[in-house]
N, C-alpha and C. Protein backbone atom coordinates (compact mmCIF):
# COMPACT_ATOMS: atom_id res chain seq x y z
N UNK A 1 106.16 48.23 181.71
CA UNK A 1 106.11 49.06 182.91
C UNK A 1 105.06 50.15 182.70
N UNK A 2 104.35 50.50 183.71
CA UNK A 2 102.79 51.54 183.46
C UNK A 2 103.36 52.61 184.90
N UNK A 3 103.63 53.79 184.87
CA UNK A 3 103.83 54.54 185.55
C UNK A 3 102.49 55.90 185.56
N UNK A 4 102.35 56.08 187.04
CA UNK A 4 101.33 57.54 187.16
C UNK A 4 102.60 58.20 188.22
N UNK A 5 102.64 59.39 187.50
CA UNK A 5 103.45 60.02 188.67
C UNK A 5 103.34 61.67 188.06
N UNK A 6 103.08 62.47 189.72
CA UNK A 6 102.33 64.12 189.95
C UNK A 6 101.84 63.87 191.11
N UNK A 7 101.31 64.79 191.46
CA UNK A 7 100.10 65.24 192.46
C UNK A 7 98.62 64.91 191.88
N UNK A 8 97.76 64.48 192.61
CA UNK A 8 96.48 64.09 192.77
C UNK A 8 96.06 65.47 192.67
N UNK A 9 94.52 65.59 192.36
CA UNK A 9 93.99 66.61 191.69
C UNK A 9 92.80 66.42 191.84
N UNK A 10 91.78 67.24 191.76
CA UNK A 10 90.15 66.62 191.52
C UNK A 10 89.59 65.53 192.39
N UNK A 11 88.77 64.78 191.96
CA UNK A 11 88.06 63.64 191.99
C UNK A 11 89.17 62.70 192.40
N UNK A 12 89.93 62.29 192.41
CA UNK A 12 90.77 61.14 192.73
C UNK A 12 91.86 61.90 194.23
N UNK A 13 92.14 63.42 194.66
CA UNK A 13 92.41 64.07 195.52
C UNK A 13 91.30 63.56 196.47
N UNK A 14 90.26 64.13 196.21
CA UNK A 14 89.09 63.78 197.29
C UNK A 14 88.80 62.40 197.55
N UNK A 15 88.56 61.46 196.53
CA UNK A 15 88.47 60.31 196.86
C UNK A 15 89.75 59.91 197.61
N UNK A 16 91.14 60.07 197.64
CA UNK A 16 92.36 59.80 198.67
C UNK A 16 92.10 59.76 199.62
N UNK A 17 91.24 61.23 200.05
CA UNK A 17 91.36 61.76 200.98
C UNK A 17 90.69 61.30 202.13
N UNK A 18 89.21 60.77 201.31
CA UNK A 18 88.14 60.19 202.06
C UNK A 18 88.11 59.14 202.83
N UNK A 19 88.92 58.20 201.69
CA UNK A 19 89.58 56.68 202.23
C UNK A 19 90.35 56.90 203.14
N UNK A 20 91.30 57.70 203.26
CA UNK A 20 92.50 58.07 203.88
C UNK A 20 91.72 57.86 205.48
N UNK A 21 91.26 59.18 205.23
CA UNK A 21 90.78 59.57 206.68
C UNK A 21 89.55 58.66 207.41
N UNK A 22 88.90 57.59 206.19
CA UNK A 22 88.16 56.83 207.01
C UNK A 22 88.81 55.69 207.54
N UNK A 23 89.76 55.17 207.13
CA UNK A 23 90.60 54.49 207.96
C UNK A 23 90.97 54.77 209.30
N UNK A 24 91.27 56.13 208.78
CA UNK A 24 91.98 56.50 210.48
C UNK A 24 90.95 56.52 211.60
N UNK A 25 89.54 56.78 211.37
CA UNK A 25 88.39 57.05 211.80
C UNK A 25 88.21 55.79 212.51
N UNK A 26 88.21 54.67 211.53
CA UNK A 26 87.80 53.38 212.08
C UNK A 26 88.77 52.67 213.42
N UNK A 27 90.11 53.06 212.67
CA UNK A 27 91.02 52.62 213.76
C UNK A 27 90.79 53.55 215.17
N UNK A 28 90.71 55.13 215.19
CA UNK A 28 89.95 55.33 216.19
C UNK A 28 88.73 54.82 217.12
N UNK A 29 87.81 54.61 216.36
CA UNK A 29 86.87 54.27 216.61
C UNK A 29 87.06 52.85 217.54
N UNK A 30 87.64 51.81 217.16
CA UNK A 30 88.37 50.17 217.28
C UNK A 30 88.91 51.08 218.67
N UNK A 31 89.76 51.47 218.52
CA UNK A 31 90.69 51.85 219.82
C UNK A 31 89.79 52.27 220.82
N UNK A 32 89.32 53.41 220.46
CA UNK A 32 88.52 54.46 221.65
C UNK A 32 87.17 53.42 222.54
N UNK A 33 86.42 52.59 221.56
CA UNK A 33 85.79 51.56 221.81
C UNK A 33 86.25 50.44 222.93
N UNK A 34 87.59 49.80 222.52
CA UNK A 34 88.35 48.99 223.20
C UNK A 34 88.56 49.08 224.53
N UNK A 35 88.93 50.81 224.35
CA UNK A 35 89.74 51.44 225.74
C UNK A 35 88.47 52.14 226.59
N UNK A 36 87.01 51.95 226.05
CA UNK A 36 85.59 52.12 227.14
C UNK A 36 85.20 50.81 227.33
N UNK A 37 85.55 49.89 226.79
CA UNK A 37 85.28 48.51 227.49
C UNK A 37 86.15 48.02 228.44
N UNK A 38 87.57 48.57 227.96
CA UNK A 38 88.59 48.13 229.27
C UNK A 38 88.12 48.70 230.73
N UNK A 39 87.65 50.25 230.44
CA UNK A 39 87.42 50.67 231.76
C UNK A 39 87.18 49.80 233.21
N UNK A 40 85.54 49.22 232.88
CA UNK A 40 85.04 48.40 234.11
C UNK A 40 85.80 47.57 234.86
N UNK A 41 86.79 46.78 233.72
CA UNK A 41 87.86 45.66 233.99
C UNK A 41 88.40 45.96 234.97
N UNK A 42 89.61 47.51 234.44
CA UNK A 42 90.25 47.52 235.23
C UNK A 42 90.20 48.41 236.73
N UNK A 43 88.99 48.67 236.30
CA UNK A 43 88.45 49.56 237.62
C UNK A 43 87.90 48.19 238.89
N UNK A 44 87.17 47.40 238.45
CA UNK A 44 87.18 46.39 238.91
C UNK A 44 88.68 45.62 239.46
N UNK A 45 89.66 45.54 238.87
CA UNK A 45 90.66 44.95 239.74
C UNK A 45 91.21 46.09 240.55
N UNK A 46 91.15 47.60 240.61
CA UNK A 46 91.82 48.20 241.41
C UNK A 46 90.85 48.58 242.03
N UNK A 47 89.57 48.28 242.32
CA UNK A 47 88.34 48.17 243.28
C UNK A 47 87.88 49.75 243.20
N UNK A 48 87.69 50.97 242.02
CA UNK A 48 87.16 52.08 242.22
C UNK A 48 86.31 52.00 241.11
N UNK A 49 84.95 51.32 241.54
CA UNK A 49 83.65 51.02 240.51
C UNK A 49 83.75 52.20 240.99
N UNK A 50 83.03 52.94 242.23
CA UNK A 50 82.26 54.00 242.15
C UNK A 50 83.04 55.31 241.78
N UNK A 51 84.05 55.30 241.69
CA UNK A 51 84.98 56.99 241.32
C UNK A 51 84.88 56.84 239.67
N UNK A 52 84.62 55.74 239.21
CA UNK A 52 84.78 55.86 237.96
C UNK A 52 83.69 55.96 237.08
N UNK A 53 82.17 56.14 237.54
CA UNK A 53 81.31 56.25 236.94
C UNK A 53 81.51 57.75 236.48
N UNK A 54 82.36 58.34 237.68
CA UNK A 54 82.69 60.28 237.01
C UNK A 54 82.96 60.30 235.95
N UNK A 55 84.11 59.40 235.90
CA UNK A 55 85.31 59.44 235.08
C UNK A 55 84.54 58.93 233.13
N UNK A 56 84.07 57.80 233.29
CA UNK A 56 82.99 57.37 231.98
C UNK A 56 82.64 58.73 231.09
N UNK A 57 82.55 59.98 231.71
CA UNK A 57 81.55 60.62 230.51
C UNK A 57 82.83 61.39 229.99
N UNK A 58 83.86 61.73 230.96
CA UNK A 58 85.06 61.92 230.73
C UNK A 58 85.62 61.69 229.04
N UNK A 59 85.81 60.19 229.03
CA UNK A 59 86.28 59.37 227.87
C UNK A 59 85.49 58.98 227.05
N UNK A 60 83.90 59.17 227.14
CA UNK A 60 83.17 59.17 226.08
C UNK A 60 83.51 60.83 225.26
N UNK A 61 83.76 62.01 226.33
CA UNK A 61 83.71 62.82 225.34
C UNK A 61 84.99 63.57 224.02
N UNK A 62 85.91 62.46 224.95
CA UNK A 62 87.16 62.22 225.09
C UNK A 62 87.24 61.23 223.28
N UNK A 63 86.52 60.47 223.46
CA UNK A 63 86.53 59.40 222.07
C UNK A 63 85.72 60.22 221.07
N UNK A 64 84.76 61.12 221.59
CA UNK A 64 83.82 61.76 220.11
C UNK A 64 85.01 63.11 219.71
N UNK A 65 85.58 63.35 220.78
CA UNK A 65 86.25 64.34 219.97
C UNK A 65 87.55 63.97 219.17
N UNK A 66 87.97 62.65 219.11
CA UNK A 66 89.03 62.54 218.87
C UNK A 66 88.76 62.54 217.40
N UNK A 67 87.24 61.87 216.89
CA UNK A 67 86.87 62.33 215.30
C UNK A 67 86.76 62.83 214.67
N UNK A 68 86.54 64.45 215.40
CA UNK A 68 86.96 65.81 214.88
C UNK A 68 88.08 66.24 214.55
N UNK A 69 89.02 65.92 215.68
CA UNK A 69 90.43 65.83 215.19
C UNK A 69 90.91 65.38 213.98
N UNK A 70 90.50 64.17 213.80
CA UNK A 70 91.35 63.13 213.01
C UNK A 70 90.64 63.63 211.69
N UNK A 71 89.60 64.18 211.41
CA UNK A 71 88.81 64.53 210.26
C UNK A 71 88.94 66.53 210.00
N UNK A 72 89.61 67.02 211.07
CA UNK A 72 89.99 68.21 210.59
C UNK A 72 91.49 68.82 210.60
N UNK A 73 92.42 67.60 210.10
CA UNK A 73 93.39 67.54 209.87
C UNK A 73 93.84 68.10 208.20
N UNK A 74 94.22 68.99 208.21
CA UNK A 74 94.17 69.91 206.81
C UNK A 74 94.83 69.17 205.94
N UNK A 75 94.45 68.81 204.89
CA UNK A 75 95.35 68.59 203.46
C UNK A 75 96.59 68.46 203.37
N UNK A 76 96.85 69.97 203.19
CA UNK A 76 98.16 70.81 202.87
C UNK A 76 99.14 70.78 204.10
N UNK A 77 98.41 70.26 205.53
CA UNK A 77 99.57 69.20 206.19
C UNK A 77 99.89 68.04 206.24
N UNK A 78 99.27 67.56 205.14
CA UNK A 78 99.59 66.11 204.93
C UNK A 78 99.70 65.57 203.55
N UNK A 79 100.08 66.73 202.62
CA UNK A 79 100.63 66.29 201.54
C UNK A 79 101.44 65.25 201.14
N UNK A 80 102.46 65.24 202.05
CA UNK A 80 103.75 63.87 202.32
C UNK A 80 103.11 63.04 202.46
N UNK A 81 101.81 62.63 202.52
CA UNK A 81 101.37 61.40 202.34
C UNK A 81 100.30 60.43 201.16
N UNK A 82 100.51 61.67 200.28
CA UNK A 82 99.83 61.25 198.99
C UNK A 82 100.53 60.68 197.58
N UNK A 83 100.50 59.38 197.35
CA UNK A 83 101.29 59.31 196.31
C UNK A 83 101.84 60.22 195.30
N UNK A 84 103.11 60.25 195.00
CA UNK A 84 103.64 60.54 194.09
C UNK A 84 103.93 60.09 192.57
N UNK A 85 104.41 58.50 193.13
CA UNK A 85 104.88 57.80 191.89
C UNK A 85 104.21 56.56 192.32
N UNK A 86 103.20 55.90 190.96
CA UNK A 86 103.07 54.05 191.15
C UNK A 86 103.37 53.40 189.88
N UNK A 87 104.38 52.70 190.03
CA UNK A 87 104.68 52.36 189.02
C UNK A 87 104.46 50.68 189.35
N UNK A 88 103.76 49.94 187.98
CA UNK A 88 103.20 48.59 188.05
C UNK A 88 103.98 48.35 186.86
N UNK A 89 104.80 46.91 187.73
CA UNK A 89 105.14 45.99 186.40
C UNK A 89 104.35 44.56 186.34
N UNK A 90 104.86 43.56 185.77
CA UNK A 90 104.00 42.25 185.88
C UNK A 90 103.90 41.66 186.98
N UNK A 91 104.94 41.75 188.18
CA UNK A 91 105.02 41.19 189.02
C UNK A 91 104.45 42.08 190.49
N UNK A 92 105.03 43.61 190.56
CA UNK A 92 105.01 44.32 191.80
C UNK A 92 104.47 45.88 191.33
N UNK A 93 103.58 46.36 192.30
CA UNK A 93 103.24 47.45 192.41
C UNK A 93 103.83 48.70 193.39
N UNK A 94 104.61 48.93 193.11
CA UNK A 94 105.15 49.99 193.93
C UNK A 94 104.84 51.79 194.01
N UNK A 95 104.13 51.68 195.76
CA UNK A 95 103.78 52.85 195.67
C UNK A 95 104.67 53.92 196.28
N UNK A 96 104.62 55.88 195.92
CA UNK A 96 105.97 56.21 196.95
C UNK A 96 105.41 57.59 197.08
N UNK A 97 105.50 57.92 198.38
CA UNK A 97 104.98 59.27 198.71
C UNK A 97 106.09 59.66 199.02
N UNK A 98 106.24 60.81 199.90
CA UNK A 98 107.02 61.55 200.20
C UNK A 98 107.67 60.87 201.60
N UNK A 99 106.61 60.33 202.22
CA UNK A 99 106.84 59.96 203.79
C UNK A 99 107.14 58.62 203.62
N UNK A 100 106.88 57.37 203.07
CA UNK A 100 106.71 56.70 202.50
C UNK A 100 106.97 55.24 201.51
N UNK A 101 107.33 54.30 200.92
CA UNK A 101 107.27 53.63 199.75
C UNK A 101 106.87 52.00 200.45
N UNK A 102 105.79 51.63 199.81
CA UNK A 102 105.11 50.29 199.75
C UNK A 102 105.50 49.79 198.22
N UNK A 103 105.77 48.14 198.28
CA UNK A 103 105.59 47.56 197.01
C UNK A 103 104.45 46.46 197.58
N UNK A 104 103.94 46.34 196.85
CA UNK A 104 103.12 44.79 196.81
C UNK A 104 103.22 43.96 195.59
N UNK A 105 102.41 42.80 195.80
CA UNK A 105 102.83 41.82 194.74
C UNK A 105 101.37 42.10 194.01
N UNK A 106 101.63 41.97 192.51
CA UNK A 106 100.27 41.66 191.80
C UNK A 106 99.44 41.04 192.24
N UNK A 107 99.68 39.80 192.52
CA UNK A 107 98.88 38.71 193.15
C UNK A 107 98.02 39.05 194.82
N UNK A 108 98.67 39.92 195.04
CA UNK A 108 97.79 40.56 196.47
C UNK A 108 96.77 41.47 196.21
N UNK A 109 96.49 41.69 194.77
CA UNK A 109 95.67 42.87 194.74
C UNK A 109 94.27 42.40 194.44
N UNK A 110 92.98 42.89 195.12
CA UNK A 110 92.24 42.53 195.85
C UNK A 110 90.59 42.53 194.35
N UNK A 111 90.53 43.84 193.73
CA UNK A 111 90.19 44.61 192.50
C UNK A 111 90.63 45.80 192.41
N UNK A 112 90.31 46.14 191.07
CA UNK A 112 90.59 47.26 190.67
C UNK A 112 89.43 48.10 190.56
N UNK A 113 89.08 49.42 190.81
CA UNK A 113 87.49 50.15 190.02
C UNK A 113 87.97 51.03 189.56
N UNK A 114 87.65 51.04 188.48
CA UNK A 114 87.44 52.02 187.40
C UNK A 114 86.54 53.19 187.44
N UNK A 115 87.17 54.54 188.26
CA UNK A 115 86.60 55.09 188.10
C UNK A 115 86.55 56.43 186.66
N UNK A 116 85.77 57.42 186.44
CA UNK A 116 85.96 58.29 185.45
C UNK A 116 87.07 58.90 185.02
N UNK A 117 87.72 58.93 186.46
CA UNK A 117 89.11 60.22 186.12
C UNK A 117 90.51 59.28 186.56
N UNK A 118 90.13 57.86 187.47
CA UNK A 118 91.20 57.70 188.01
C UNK A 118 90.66 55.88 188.09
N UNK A 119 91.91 54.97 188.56
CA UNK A 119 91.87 53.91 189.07
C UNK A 119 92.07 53.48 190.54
N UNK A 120 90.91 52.80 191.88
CA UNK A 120 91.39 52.29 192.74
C UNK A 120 91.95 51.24 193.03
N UNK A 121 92.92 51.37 192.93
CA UNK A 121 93.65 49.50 193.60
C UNK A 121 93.80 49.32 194.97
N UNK A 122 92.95 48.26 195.33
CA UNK A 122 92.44 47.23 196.26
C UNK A 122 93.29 46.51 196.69
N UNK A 123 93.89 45.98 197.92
CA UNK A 123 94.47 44.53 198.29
C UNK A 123 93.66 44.01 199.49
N UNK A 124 94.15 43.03 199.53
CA UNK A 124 93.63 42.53 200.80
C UNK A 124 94.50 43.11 202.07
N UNK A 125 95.54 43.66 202.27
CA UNK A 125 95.65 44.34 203.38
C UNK A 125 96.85 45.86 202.57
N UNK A 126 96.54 46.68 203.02
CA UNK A 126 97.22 47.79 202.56
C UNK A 126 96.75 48.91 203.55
N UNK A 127 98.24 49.56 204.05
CA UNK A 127 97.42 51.02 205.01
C UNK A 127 97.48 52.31 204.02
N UNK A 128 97.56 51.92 202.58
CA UNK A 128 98.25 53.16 201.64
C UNK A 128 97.07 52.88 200.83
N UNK A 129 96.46 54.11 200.62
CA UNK A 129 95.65 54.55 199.03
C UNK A 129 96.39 54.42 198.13
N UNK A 130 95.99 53.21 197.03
CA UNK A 130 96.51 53.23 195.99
C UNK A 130 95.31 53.59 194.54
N UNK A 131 95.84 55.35 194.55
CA UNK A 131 95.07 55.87 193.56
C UNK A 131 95.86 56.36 192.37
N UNK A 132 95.32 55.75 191.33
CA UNK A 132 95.89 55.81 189.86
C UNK A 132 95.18 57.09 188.78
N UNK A 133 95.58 58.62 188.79
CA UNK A 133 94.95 59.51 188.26
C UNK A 133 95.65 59.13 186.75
N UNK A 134 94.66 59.15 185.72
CA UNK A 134 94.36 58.65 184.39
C UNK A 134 95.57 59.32 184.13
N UNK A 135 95.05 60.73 183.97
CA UNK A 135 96.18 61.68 183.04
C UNK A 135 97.35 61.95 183.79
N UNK A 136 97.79 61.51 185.18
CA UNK A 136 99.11 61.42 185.57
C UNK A 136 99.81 59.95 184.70
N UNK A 137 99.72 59.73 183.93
CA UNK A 137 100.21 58.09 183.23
C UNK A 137 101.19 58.56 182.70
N UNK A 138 102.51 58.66 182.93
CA UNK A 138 103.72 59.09 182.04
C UNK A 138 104.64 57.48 181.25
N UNK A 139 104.23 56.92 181.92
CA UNK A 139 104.57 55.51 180.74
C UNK A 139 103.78 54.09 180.60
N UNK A 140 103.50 53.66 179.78
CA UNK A 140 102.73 52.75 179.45
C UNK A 140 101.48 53.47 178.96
N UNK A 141 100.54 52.76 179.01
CA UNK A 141 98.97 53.09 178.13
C UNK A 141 97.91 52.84 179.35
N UNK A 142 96.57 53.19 178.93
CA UNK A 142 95.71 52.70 180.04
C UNK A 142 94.87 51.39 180.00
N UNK A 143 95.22 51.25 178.17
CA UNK A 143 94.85 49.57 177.87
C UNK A 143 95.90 48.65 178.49
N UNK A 144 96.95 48.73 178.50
CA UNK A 144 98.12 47.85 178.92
C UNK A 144 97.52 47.50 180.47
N UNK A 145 97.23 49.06 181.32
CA UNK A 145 97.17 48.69 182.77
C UNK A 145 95.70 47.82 182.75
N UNK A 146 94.95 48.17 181.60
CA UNK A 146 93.39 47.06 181.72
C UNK A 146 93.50 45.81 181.59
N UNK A 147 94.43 45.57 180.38
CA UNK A 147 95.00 44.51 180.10
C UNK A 147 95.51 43.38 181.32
N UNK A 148 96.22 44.39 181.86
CA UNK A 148 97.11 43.77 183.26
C UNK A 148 95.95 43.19 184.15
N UNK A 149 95.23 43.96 184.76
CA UNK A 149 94.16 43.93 185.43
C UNK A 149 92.27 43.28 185.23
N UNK A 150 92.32 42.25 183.75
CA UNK A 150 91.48 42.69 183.33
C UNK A 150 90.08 41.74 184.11
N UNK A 151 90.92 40.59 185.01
CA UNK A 151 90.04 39.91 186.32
C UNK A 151 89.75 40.30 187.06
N UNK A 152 90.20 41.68 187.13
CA UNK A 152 89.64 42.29 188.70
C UNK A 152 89.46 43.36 188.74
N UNK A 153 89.44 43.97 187.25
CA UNK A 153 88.85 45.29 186.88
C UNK A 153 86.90 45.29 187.31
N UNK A 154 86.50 46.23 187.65
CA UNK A 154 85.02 46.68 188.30
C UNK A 154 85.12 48.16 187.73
């Protein structure tokens, strides 16, 4: 069993954070996109092309601001969403914030990168940062977790 468990700190805080919030960005982005292409549609079946050319700059300014939002959402109100505890055995990775707990299977995990201070683990679908800060490691070693990982370590 290889356990990291604390608060994020440094370099692996910011990197959370970045991922975090570019997700949310994108899914904005997907949405706000979606919902300026729906416009014409449905303006077209309720027959007000022309009232709605007003309306267009409306929801364009409507979609740029929503990225400000979503990107000046403070930290320290969203602590509850930064891992706490990940603990990896041979089979499952289980992650647990405050708000929170995902397990996945080993076999879903996508790579690993190795960075200086910390480890990212990758899957092929996950809405959770799974960030591994070195010196939060309270059981196991960091050869064991290389060991574990050592096909899809980067």
């Amino acid at each position: 069993m290889i356990t990291f468990s604390g608060s994020l700190a440094g370099k692996s805080e910011d990197f959370f954070w970045n991922k975090k919030t570019s997700m949310e960005k994108l899914i904005l982005r997907i949405g706000g996109f979606s919902f300026l292409l729906s416009i014409p549609t449905i303006g077209k079946i309720i027959g007000l092309n022309k009232s709605l050319i007003v309306l267009i700059p409306i929801f364009i300014v409507s979609f740029i601001a929503s990225f400000f939002i979503a990107k000046n959402k403070k930290r320290s109100e969203r602590k509850n969403e930064f891992p706490y505890t990940i603990k990896i055995d041979d089979e499952y990775i289980e992650y647990k914030s405050f708000s929170k707990t995902e397990k996945k299977s080993i076999k879903s995990v996508k790579t690993v990168r190795n960075y200086e201070e910390f480890y990212y683990i990758e899957f092929n679908k996950s809405e959770n940062v799974f960030v591994c800060q070195k010196d939060l490691l309270i059981e196991g070693d960091l050869k064991l977790f290389e060991d574990l990982f050592v096909d899809k370590l980067k």
